[in-house]
Protein backbone atom coordinates (compact mmCIF):
# COMPACT_ATOMS: atom_id res chain seq x y z
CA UNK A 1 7.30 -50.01 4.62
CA UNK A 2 8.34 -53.65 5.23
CA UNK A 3 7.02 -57.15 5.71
CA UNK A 4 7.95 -59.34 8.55
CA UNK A 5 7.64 -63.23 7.63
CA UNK A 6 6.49 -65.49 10.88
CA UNK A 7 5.51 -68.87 11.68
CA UNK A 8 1.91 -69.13 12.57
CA UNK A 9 0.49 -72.05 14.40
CA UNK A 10 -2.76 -73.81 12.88
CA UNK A 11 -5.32 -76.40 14.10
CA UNK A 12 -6.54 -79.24 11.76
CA UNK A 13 -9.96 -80.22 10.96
CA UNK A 14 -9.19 -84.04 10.88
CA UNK A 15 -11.55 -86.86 12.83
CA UNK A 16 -9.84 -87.34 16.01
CA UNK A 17 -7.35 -85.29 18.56
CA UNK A 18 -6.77 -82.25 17.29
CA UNK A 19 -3.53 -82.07 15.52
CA UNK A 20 -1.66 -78.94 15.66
CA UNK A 21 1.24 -77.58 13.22
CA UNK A 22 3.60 -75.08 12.42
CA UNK A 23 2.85 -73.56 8.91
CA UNK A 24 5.57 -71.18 7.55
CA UNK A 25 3.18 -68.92 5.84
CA UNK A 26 4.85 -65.38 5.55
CA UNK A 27 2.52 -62.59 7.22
CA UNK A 28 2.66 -59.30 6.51
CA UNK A 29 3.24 -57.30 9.72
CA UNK A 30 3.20 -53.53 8.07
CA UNK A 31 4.32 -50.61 9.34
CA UNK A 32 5.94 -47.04 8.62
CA UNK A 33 8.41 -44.35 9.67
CA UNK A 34 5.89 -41.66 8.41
CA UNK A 35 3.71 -39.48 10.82
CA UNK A 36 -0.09 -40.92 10.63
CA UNK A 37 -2.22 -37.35 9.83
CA UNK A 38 -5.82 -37.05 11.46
CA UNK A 39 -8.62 -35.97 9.46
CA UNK A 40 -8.24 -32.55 11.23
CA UNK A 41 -4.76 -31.60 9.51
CA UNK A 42 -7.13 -30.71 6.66
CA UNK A 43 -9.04 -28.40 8.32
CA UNK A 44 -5.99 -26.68 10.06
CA UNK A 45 -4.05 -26.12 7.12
CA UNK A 46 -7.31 -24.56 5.54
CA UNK A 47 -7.77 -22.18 9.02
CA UNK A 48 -4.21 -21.47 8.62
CA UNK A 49 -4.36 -20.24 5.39
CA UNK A 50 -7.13 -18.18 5.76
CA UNK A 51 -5.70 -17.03 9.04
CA UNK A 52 -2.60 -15.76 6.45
CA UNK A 53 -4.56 -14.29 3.91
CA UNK A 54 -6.88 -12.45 6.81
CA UNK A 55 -3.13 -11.53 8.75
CA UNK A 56 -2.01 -10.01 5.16
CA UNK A 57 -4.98 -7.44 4.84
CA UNK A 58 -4.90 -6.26 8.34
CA UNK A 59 -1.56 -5.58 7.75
CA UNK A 60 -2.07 -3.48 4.17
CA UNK A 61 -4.51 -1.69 5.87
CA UNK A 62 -2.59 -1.03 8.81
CA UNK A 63 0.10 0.03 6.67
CA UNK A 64 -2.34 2.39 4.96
CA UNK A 65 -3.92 3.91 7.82
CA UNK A 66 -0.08 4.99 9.06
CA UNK A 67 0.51 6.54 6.11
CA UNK A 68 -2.44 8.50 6.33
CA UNK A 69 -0.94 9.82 9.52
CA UNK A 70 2.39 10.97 8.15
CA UNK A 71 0.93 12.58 5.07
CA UNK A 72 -1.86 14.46 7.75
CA UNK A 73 1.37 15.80 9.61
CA UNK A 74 3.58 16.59 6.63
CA UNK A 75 4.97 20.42 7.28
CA UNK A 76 3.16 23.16 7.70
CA UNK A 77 0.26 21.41 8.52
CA UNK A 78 0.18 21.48 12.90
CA UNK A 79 1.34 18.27 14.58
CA UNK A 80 -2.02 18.23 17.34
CA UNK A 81 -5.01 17.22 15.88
CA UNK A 82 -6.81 20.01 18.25
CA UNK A 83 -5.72 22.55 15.51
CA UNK A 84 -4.70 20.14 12.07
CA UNK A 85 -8.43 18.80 11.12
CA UNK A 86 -6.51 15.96 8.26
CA UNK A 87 -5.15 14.45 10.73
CA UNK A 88 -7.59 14.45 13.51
CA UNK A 89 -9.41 12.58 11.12
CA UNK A 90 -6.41 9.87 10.23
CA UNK A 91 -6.14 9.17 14.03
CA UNK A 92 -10.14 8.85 14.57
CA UNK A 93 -10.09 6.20 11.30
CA UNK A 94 -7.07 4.27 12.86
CA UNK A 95 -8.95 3.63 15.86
CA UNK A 96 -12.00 2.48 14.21
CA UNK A 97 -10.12 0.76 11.94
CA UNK A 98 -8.22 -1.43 14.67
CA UNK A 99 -4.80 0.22 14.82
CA UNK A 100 -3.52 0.29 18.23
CA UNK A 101 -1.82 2.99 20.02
CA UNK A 102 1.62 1.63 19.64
CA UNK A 103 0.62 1.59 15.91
CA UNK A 104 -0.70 5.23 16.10
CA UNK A 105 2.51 6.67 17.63
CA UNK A 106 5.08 5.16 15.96
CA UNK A 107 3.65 6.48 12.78
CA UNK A 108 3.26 10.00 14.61
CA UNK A 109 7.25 9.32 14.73
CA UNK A 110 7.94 8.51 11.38
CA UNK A 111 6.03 11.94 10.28
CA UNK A 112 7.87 13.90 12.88
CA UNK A 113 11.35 12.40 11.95
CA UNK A 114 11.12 13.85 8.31
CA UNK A 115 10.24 17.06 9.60
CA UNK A 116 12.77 17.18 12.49
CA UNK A 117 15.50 16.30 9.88
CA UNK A 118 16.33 12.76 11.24
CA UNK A 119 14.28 10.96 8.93
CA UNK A 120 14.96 10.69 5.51
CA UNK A 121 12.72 11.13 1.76
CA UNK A 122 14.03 8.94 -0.99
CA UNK A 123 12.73 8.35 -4.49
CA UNK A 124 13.49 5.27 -6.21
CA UNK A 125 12.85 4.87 -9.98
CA UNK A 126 11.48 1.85 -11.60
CA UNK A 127 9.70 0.61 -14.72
CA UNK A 128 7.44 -1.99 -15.04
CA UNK A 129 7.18 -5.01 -17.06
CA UNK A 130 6.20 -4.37 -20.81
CA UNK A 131 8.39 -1.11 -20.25
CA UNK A 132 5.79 1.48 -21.05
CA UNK A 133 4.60 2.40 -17.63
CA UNK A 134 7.14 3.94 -15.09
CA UNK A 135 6.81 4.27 -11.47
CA UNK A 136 8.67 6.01 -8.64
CA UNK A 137 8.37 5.25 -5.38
CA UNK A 138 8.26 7.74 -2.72
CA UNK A 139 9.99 6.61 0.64
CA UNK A 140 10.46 7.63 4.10
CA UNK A 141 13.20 5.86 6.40
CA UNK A 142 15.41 5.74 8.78
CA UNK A 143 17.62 2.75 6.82
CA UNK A 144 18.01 3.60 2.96
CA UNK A 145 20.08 0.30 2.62
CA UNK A 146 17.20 -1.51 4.26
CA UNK A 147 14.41 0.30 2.48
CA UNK A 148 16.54 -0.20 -1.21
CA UNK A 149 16.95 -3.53 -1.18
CA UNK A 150 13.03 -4.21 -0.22
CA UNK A 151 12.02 -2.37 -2.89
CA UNK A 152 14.58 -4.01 -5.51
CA UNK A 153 13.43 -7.78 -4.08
CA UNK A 154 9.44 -6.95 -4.79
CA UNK A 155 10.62 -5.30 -8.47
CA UNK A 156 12.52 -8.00 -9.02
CA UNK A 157 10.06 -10.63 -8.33
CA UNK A 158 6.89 -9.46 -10.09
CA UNK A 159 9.37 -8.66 -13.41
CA UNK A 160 9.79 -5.15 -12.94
CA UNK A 161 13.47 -3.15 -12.29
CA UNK A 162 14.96 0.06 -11.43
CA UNK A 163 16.28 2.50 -13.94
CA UNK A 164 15.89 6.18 -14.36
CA UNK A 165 12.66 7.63 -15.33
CA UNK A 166 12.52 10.53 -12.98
CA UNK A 167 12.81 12.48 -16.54
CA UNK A 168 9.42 11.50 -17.16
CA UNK A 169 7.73 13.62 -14.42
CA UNK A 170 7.40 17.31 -13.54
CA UNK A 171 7.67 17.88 -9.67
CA UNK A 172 5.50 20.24 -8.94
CA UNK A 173 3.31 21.64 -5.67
CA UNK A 174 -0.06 20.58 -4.75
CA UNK A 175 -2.39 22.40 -2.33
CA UNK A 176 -6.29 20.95 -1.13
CA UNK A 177 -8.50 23.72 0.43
CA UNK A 178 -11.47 23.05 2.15
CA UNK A 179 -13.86 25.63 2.25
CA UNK A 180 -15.23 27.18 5.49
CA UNK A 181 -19.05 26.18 5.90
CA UNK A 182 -19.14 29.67 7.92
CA UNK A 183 -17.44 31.37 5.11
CA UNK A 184 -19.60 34.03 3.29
CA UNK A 185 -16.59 34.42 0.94
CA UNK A 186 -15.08 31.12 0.29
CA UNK A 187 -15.97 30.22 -3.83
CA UNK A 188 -13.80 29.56 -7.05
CA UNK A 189 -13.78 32.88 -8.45
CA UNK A 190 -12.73 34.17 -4.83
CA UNK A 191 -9.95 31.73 -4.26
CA UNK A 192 -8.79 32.10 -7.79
CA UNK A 193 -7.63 35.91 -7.79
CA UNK A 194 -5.42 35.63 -5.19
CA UNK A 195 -4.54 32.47 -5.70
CA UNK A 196 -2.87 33.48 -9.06
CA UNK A 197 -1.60 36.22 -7.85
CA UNK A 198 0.25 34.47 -5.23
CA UNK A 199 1.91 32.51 -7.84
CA UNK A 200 -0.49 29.11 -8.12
CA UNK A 201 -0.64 27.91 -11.96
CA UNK A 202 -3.92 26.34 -11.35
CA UNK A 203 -7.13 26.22 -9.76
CA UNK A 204 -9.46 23.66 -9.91
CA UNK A 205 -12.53 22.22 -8.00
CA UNK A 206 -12.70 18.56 -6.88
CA UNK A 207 -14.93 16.36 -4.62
CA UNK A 208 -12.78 14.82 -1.62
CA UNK A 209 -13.59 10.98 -0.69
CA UNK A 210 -16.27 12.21 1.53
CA UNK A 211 -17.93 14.28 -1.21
CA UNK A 212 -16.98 17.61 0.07
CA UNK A 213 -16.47 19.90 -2.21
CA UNK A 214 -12.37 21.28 -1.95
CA UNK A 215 -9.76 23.04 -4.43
CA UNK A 216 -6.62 22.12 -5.91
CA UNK A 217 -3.96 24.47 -6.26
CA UNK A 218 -0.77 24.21 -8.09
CA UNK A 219 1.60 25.90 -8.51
CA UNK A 220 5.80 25.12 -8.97
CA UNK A 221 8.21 24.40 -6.08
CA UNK A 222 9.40 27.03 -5.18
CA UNK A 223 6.36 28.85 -4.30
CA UNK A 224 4.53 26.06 -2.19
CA UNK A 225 5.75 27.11 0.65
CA UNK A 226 4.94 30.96 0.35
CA UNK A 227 1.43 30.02 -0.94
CA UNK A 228 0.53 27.50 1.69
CA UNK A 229 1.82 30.15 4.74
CA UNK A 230 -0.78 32.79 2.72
CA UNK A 231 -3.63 30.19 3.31
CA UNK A 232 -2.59 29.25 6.82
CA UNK A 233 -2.72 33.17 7.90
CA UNK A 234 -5.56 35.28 8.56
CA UNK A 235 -7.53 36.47 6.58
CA UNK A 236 -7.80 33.60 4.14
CA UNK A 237 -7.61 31.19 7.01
CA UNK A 238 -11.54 32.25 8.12
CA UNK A 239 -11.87 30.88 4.45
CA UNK A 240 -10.17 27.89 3.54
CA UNK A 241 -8.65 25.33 5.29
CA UNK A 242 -5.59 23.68 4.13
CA UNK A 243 -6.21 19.68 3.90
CA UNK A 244 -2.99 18.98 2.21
CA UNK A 245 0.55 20.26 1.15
CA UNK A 246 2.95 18.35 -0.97
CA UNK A 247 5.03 17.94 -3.23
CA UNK A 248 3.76 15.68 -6.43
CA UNK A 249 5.33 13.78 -9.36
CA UNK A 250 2.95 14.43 -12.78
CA UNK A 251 3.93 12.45 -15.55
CA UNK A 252 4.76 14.55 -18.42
CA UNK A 253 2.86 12.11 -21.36
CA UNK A 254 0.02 10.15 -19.10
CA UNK A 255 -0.41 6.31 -20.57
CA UNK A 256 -3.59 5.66 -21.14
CA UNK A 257 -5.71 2.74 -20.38
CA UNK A 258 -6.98 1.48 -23.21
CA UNK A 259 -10.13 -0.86 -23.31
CA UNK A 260 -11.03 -4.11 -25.32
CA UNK A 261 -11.10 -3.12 -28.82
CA UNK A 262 -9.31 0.43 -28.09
CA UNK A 263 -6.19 -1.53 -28.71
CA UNK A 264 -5.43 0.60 -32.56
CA UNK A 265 -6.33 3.96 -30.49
CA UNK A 266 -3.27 5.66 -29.76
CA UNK A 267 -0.05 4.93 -27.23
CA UNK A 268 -1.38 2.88 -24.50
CA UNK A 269 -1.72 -0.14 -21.95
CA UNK A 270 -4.67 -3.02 -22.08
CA UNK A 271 -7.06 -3.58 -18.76
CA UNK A 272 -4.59 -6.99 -18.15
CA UNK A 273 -1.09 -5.21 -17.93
CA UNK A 274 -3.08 -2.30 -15.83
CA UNK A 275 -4.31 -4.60 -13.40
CA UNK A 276 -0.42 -6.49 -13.57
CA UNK A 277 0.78 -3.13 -12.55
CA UNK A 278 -1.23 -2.52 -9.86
CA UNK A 279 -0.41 -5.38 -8.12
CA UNK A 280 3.15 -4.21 -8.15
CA UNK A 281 2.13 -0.71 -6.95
CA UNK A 282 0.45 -2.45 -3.82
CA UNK A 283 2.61 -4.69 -3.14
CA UNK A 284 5.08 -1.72 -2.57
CA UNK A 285 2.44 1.02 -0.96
CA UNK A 286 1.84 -2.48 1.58
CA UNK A 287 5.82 -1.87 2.66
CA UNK A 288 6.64 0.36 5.78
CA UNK A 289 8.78 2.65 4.53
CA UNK A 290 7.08 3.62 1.40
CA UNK A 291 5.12 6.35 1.49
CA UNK A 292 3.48 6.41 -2.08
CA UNK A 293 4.06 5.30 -5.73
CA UNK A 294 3.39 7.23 -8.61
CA UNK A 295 3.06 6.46 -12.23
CA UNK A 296 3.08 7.69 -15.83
CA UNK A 297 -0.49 6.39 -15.93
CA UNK A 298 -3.57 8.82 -16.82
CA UNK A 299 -6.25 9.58 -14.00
């Protein structure tokens, strides 16, 4: 800002002809080199902000309704919808849910380029701040250089790094059945007997996020894939059918999650470094190329 002095020209009050003189009283002419804001920058920035925040979960959600498509198309399950159930489902949620069709096929892409060979599955290790709990992150990409140094930079930032904890996990398989509603047949103890003998280690019942009743099989890697071809073949098929068949990380010593005042009661993590973790796990699952991100942390 700066002042400009002038001469100003004034009239006296005297009896008589008016008398005029100069006066060399220094006024302030004002001004400034910054922009003037309007009273409706305010409310812009605030619209732009929210704008953001709304932008950011569209696109976590987005991101999560494409991975629901890859996992839904993950081998053996069928590519068509017309005959794979999981993921006729996935595509009818992504539609509701606002994902357009260039969204839709370029994750039908993604799922097919893992199981034509030209994608690629890559695990990255990690532990968390604190350094009990441990995390690997599950990837699928067509740029592992790209893909590594996104996951390092979100790490990095919330006070987490990589290091290897794969140690700390038993890969094993995982296989959801769903049974028939026409099925006569379909029940635990009916699964169970051939399940076992087929080589699954376990058999349990669950309720599915609609609150269907399914079963989880597992069973080690190397019989996944001869268990999951006995479920998609008659006649267990008129049974069961298969929602899911993947490979899963288990951690071998689970972390509990301890509450206020559980603190003396064993190996453990408070509610406050839980919830710190979290954040980290979605702030990866919200990246494209990762797929999912598991942790030593109980159920």
């Amino acid at each position: 800002m700066s002042c400009i002095p002038t001469s100003i020209l004034q009239v006296t009050s005297k009896a008589g002809p008016s008398r005029l003189k100069f006066s060399s009283i220094p006024i302030c002419r004002c001004f400034s080199t910054s922009i003037r804001l309007e009273s409706g920058h305010n409310r812009w920035s605030k619209i732009r902000h929210k704008k953001g925040a709304i932008d950011k979960e569209r696109g976590a959600l987005f991101a999560k309704l494409s991975k629901e498509i890859i996992n839904s198309m993950k081998s053996p399950l069928s590519p068509d919808p017309a005959f794979n159930s999981k993921l006729a489902t996935a595509l009818q949620r992504a539609k509701e849910q606002g994902l357009n069709k260039q969204g839709i096929e370029n994750a039908m892409l993604r799922a097919k380029s893992v199981n034509d060979g030209t994608g690629q599955n890559v695990i990255y290790e990690a532990v968390a701040p604190g350094g009990k709990v441990v995390m690997l992150v599950e990837c699928l990409t067509s740029n592992s250089a790209r893909t590594v140094k996104r996951v390092k930079e979100i790490l990095s930032k919330n006070g987490a790094r990589t290091s290897p904890v794969l140690f700390m996990f038993n890969k094993q398989g995982l296989i959801t059945l769903r049974p028939e509603t026409t099925s006569r047949e379909a029940g635990y103890d009916h699964l169970f007997e051939f399940a076992v003998e087929g080589g699954a280690e376990d058999v349990r019942e669950i309720e599915s996020e609609d609150g269907v009743m399914e079963y989880e099989i597992t069973t080690s890697t190397s019989k996944l894939s001869s268990l999951t071809n006995l479920f998609s073949n008659l006649p267990h098929s008129n049974n069961y059918s298969i929602q899911s068949s993947d490979l899963v990380y288990i951690p071998i010593d689970p972390l509990k999650i301890l509450e206020e005042g559980e603190e003396d009661k064993g190996e453990g993590i408070n509610e406050e470094t839980f919830e710190s973790v979290m954040k980290i796990v979605d702030l990866l699952e919200e990246e494209g190329d990762v797929v999912k991100v598991w942790t030593n942390l109980e159920d």
